[in-house]
Protein backbone atom coordinates (compact mmCIF):
# COMPACT_ATOMS: atom_id res chain seq x y z
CA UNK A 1 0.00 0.00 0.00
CA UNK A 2 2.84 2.48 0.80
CA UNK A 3 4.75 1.96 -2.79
CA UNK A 4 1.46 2.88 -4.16
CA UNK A 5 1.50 5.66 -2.47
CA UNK A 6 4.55 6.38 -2.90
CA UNK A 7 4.68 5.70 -6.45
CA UNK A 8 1.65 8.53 -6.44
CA UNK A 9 3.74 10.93 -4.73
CA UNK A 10 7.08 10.01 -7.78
CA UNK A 11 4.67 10.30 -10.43
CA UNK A 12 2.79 13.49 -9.71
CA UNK A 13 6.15 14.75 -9.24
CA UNK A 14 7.49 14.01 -12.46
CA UNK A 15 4.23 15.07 -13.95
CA UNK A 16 5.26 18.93 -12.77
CA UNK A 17 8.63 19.04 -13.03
CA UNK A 18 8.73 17.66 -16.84
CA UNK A 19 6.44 20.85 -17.38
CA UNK A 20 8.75 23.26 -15.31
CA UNK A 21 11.51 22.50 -18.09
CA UNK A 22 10.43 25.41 -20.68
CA UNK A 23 12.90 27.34 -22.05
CA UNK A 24 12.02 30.95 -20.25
CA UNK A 25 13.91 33.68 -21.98
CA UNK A 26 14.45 37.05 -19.83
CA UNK A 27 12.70 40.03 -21.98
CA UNK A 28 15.56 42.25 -21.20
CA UNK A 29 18.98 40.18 -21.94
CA UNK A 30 18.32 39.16 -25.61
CA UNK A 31 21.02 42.18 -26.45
CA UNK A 32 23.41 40.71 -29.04
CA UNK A 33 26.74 42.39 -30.20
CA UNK A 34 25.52 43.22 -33.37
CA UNK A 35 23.85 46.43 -32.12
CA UNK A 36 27.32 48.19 -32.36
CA UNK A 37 27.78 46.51 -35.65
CA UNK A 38 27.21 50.35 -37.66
CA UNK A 39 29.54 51.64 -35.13
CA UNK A 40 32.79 49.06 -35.72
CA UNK A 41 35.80 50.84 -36.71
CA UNK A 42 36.25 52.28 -40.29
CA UNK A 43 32.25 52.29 -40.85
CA UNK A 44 31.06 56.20 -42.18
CA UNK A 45 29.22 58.47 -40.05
CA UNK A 46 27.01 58.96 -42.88
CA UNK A 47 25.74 55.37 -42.51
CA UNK A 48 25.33 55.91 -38.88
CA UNK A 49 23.42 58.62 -39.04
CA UNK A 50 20.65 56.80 -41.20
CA UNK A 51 20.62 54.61 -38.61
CA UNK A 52 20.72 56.74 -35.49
CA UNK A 53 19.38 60.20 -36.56
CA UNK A 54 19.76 61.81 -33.26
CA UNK A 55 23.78 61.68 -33.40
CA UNK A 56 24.94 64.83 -30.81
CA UNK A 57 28.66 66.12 -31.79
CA UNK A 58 29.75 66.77 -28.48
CA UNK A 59 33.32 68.01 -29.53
CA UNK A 60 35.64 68.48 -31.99
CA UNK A 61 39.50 68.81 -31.69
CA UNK A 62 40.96 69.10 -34.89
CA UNK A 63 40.39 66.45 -37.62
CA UNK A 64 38.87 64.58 -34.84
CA UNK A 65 35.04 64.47 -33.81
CA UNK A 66 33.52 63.12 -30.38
CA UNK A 67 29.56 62.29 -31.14
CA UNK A 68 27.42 60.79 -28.45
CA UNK A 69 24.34 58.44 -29.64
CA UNK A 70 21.51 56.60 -27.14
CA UNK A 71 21.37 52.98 -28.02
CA UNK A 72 17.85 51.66 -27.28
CA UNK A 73 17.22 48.62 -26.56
CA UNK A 74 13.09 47.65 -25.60
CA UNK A 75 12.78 50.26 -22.70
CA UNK A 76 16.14 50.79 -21.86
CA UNK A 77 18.54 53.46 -23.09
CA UNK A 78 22.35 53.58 -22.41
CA UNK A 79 25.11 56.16 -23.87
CA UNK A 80 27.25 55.09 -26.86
CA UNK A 81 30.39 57.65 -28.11
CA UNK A 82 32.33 57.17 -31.12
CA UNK A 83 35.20 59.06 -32.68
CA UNK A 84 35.06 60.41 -36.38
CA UNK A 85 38.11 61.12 -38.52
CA UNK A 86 38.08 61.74 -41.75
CA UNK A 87 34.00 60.56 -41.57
CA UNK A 88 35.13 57.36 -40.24
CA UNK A 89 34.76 55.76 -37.13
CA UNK A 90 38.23 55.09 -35.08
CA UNK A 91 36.42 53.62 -32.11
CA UNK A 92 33.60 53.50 -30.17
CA UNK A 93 32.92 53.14 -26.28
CA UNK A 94 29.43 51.90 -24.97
CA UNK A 95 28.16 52.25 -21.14
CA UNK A 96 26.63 49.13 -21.00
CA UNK A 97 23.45 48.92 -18.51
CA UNK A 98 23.08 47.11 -15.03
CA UNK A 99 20.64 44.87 -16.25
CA UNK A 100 22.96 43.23 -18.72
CA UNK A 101 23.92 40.37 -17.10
CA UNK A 102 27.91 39.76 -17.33
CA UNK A 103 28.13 36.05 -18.10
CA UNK A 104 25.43 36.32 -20.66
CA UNK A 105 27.35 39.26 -22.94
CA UNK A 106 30.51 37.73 -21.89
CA UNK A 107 29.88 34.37 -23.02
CA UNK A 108 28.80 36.31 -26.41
CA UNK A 109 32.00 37.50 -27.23
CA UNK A 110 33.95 34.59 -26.26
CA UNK A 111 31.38 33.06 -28.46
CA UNK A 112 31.91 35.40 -31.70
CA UNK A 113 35.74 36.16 -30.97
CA UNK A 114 37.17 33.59 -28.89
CA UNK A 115 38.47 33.47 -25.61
CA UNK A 116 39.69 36.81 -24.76
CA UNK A 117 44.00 37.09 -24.80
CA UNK A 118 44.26 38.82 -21.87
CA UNK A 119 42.21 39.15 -18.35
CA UNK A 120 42.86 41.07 -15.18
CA UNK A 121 40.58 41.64 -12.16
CA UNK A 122 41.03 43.80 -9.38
CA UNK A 123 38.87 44.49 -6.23
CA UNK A 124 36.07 42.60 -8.04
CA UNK A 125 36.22 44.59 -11.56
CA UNK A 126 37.66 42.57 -14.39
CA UNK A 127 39.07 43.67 -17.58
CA UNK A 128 39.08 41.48 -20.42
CA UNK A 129 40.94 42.10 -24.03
CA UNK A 130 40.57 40.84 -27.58
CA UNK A 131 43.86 41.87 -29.24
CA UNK A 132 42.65 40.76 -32.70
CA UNK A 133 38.87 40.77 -33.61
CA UNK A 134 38.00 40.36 -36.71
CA UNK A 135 41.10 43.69 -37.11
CA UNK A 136 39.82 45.16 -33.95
CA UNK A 137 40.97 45.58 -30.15
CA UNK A 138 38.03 44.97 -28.05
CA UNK A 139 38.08 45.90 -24.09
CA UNK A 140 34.77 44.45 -22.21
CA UNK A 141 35.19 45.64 -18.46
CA UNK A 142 32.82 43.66 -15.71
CA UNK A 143 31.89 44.00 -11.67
CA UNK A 144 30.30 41.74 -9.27
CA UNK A 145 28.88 42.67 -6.10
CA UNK A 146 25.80 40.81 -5.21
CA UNK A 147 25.19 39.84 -8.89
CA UNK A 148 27.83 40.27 -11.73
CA UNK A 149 27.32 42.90 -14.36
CA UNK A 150 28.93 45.00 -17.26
CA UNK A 151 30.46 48.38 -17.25
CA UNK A 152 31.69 48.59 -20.37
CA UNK A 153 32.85 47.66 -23.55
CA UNK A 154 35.15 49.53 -25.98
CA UNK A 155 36.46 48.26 -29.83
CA UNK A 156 39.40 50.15 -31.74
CA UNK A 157 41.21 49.29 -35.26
CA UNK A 158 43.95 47.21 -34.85
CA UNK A 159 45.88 48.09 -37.81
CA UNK A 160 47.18 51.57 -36.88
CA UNK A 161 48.29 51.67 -33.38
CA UNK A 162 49.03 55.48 -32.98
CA UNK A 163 45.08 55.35 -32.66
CA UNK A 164 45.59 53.78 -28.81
CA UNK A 165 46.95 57.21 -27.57
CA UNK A 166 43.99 58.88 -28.72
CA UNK A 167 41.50 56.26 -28.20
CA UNK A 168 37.98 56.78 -26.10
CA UNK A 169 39.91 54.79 -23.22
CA UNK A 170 42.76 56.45 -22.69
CA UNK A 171 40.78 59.94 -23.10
CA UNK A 172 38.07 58.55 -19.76
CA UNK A 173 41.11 57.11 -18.35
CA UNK A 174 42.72 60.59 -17.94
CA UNK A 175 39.67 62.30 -17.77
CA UNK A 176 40.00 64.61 -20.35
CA UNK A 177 36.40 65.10 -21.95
C-alpha cells in the first residue's frame, strides 16, 4: 500500500517538473553584439546617421570628432560615443546597462571572438581584451557585487596603433572630456 502511495507521490512529481523545463527567456537580456555593428571601426558616419538620426557632436579637436548616440534597446537606453576622422569611425565606447547580465554578454563575445588574450581583475572589476577581432581591439570591463554585471565595452582598429593614444579609453582614463 505504501509503494502505491509512494509511487503517487514520484509520479505526480514528475508530472510537474517535466512541465517546469520550458525554455524561459528574460525580456531584457536578448542584447546581441551586433547592435554596435554600424559603429565598428572604419564604418562612415554617414551610414550611422541613417541609422541613429539623433547623433549629438559633443566636440571636436581638430580632424577629430567626439559624437554621443543613445542605443535603445526595448525600454532601456544607455550612452554610446564614437570618434570620427576623416568621416570614419576610429572607435567606439558603450556604457553598458546594469541589467545586462555579465556572463550572458561575456559568453557572447567569447562566443563570436574567442576566448579573450588577456584578463585582469582587481577588487572585483575585471578587464578582459581581444587583441585581434576580426582587425579590432576589443576591451569588455565587468563587476560583481551581489550579482555580476557590465560596465563597459570599448572596440578600436587594430591596424594603426598610434590610434591607442587617442582612443575613447585612454581619453576617460585621464579624464579629459
Amino acid at each position: 500500500m505504501s509503494k502505491i502511495y509512494l509511487l503517487t507521490i514520484v509520479l505526480t512529481f514528475q508530472f510537474f517538473v517535466n512541465t517546469a523545463k520550458a525554455l524561459i527567456e528574460e525580456p531584457n537580456y536578448n542584447f546581441t553584439f551586433d547592435k554596435f555593428e554600424v559603429f565598428n571601426p572604419g564604418k562612415n558616419l554617414s551610414d550611422i546617421k541613417k541609422t541613429y538620426p539623433k547623433v549629438k557632436l559633443i566636440n571636436k579637436s581638430g580632424s577629430t570628432e567626439l559624437y554621443e548616440v543613445d542605443i535603445i534597446h526595448q525600454r532601456y537606453k544607455f550612452p554610446l560615443y564614437f570618434q570620427i576622422k576623416e568621416q570614419k569611425v576610429v572607435d567606439y565606447f558603450a556604457r553598458l546597462p546594469n541589467y545586462f547580465i555579465h556572463d550572458t554578454f561575456h559568453q557572447s563575445l567569447i562566443n563570436r571572438f574567442g576566448k579573450q588574450n588577456k584578463f585582469y581583475n582587481k577588487n572585483s572589476t575585471s578587464f578582459y581584451m581581444w587583441s585581434n577581432a576580426n582587425g579590432n581591439i576589443i576591451t569588455y570591463s565587468g563587476a560583481c557585487t551581489i550579482t555580476c554585471f557590465p560596465i563597459f565595452v570599448h572596440v578600436i582598429s587594430s591596424k594603426d596603433q598610434t590610434l591607442l593614444k587617442e582612443s575613447l579609453l585612454e581619453k576617460f582614463n585621464k579624464n579629459q572630456l
